[in-house]
Protein backbone atom coordinates (compact mmCIF):
# COMPACT_ATOMS: atom_id res chain seq x y z
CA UNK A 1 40.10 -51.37 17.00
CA UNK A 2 37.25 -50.21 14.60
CA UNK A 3 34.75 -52.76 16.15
CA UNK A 4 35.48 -51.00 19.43
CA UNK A 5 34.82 -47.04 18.56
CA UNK A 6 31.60 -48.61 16.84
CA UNK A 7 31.16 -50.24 20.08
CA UNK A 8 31.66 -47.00 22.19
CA UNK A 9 29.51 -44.84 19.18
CA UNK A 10 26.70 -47.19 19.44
CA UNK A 11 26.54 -47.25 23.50
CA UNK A 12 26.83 -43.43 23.11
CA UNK A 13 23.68 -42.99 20.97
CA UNK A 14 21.69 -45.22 23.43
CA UNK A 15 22.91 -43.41 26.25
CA UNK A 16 24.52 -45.79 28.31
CA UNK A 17 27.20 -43.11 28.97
CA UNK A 18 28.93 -44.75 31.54
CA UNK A 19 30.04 -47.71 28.67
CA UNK A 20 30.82 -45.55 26.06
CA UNK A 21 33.00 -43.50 28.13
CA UNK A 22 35.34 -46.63 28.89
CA UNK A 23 35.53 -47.60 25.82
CA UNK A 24 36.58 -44.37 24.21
CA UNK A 25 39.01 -44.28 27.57
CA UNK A 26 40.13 -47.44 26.34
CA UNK A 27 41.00 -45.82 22.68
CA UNK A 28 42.31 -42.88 23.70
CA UNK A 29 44.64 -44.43 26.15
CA UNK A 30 45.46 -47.94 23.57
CA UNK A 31 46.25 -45.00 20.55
CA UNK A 32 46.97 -41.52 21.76
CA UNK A 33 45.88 -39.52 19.29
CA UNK A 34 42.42 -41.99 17.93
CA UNK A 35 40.61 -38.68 16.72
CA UNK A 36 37.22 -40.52 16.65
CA UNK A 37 37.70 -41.61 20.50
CA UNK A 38 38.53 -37.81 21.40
CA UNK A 39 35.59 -36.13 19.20
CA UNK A 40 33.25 -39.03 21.16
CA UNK A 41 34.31 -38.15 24.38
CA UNK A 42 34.47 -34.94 24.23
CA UNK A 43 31.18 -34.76 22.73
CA UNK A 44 29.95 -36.87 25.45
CA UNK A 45 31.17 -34.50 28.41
CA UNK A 46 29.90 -31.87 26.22
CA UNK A 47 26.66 -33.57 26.80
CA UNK A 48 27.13 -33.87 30.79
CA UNK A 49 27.79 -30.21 31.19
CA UNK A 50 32.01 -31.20 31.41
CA UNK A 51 32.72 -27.77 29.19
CA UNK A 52 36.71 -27.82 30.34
CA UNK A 53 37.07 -31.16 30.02
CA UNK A 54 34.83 -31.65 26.59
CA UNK A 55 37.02 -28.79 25.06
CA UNK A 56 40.26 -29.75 26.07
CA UNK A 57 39.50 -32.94 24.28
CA UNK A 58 38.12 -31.67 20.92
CA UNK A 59 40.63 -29.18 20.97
CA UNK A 60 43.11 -31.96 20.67
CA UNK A 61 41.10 -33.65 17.84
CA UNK A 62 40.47 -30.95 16.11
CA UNK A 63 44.19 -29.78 15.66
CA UNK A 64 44.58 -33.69 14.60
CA UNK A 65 41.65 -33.00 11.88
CA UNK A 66 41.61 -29.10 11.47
CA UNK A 67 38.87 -29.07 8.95
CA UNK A 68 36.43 -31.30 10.98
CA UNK A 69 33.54 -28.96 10.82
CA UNK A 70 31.45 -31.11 13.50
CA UNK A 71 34.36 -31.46 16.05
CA UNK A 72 34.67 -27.22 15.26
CA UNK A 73 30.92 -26.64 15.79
CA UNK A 74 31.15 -28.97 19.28
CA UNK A 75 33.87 -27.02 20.42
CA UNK A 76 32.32 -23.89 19.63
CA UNK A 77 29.70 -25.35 22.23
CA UNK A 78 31.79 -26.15 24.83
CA UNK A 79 33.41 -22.54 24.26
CA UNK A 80 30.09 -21.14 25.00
CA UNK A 81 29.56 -23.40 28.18
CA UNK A 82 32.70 -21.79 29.40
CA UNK A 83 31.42 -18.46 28.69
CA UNK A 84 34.62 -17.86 26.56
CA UNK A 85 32.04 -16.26 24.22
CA UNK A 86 34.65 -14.71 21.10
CA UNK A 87 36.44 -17.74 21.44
CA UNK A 88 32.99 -19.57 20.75
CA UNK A 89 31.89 -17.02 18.01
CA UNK A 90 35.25 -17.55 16.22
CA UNK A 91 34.67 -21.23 16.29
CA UNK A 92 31.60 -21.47 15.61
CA UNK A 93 32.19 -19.41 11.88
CA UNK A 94 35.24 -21.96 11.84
CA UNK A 95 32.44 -24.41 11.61
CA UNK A 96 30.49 -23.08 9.44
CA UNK A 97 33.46 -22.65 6.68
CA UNK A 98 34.43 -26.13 6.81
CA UNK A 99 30.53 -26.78 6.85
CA UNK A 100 30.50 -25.96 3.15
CA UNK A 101 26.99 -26.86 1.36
CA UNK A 102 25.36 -28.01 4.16
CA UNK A 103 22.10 -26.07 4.93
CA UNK A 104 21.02 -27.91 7.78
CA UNK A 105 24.76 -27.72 9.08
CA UNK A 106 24.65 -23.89 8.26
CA UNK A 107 21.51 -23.49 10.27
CA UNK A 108 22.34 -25.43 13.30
CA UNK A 109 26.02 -22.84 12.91
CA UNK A 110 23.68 -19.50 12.62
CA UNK A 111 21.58 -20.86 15.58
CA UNK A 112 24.35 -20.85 17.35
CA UNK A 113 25.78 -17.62 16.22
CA UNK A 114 22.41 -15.95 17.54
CA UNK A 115 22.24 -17.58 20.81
CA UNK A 116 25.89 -15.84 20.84
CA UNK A 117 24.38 -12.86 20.22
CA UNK A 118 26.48 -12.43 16.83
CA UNK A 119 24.17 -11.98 14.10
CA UNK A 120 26.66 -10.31 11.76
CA UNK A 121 28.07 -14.04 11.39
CA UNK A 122 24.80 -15.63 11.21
CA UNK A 123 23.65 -13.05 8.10
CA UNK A 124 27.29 -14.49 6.28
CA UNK A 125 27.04 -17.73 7.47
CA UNK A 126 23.20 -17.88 5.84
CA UNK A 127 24.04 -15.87 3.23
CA UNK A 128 26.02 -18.70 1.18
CA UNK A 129 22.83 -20.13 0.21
CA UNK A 130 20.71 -18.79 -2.46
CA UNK A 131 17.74 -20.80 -2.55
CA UNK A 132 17.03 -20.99 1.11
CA UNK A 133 14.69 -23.37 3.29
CA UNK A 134 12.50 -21.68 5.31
CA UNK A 135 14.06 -22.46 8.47
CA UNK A 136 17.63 -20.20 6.53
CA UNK A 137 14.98 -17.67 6.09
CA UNK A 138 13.37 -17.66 9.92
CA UNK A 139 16.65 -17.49 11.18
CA UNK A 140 17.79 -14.34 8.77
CA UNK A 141 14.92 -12.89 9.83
CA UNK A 142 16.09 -13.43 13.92
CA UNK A 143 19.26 -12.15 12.79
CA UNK A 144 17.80 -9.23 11.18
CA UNK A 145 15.67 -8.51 14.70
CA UNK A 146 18.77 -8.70 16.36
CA UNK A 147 20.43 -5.77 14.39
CA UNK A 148 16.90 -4.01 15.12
CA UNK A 149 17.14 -4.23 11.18
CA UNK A 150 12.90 -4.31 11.74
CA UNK A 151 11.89 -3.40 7.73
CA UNK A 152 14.02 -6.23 6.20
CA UNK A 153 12.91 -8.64 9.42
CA UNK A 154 9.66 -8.15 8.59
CA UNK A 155 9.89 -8.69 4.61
CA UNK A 156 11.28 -11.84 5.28
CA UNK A 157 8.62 -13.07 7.88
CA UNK A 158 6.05 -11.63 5.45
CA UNK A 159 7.87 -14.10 2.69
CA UNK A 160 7.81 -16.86 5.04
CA UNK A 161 4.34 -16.64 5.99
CA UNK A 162 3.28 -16.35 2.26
CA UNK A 163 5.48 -19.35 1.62
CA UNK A 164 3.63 -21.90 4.17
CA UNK A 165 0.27 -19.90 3.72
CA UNK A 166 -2.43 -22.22 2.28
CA UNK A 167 -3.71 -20.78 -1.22
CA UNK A 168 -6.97 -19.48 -1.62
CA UNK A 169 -7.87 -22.43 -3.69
CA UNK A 170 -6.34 -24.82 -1.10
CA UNK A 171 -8.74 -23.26 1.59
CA UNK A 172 -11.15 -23.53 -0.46
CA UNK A 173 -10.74 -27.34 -0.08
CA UNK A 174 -10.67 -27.63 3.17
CA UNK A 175 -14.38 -26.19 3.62
């Protein structure tokens, strides 16, 4: 049964949609309950727009692995395709606790947090990570503009633009 989730995985990430849907049907329906075949599915009809349908089924994985923090953060997205927007917020920091030490995790969680217009979250969420990538730092700073928090916004773009900023002696090279 492996070879055929890799099977339906595989057709999934070339986009043959219609194949990898039968053959996670064919898992889900062989062993009720395959979490991989529900999480692919449902992130699949997540994909097409299927919100209801997507979310029914990572619901049902995600209760079967309840600290999955990618079937969490897809759910959260369906949530938010069905406009069920605290239901998506509360996922979505779900997520991004079973994310852990993840940066690139966290950010694609806070990115998500702000298009939810929650930026509360997205300050805690980012906040777990003291030495921050730039792209932690840009989105703090969104987070911060959301709050209208405009002095501490700007500090942090100000940072950020210092950080990519060419020295003086590196311009000096390019001339």
């Amino acid at each position: 049964m492996n070879s055929l989730i890799q099977q339906a995985e595989e057709a999934h990430r070339r986009g043959e949609f219609a194949t990898a849907k039968q053959l996670y049907a064919k898992l889900i329906d062989a062993a009720t309950g395959n979490t991989d075949a529900l999480y692919g599915m449902g992130t699949l009809l997540m994909q097409e727009g299927c919100f209801a349908e997507a979310g029914a089924l990572l619901a049902d994985a995600l209760e079967r692995e309840p600290q999955a923090a990618d079937i969490a953060f897809n759910y959260a997205v369906c949530l938010r395709g069905a406009n069920d927007l605290p239901a998506a917020i509360a996922m979505a920091e779900r997520a991004g606790r079973a994310g852990g030490t993840d940066e690139g995790f966290s950010q694609n969680v806070s990115r998500l947090l702000i298009e939810l217009n929650a930026p509360h979250s997205a300050l805690a969420q980012l906040g777990s990570f003291p030495h921050q990538h730039l792209e932690s730092q840009l989105l703090q700073a969104q987070a911060l503009g959301l709050l209208e928090a405009w002095d501490r916004s700007v500090a942090l773009l100000r940072n950020c633009l210092l950080y990519t900023s060419p020295s003086p002696r590196d311009r000096q090279k390019s001339r």
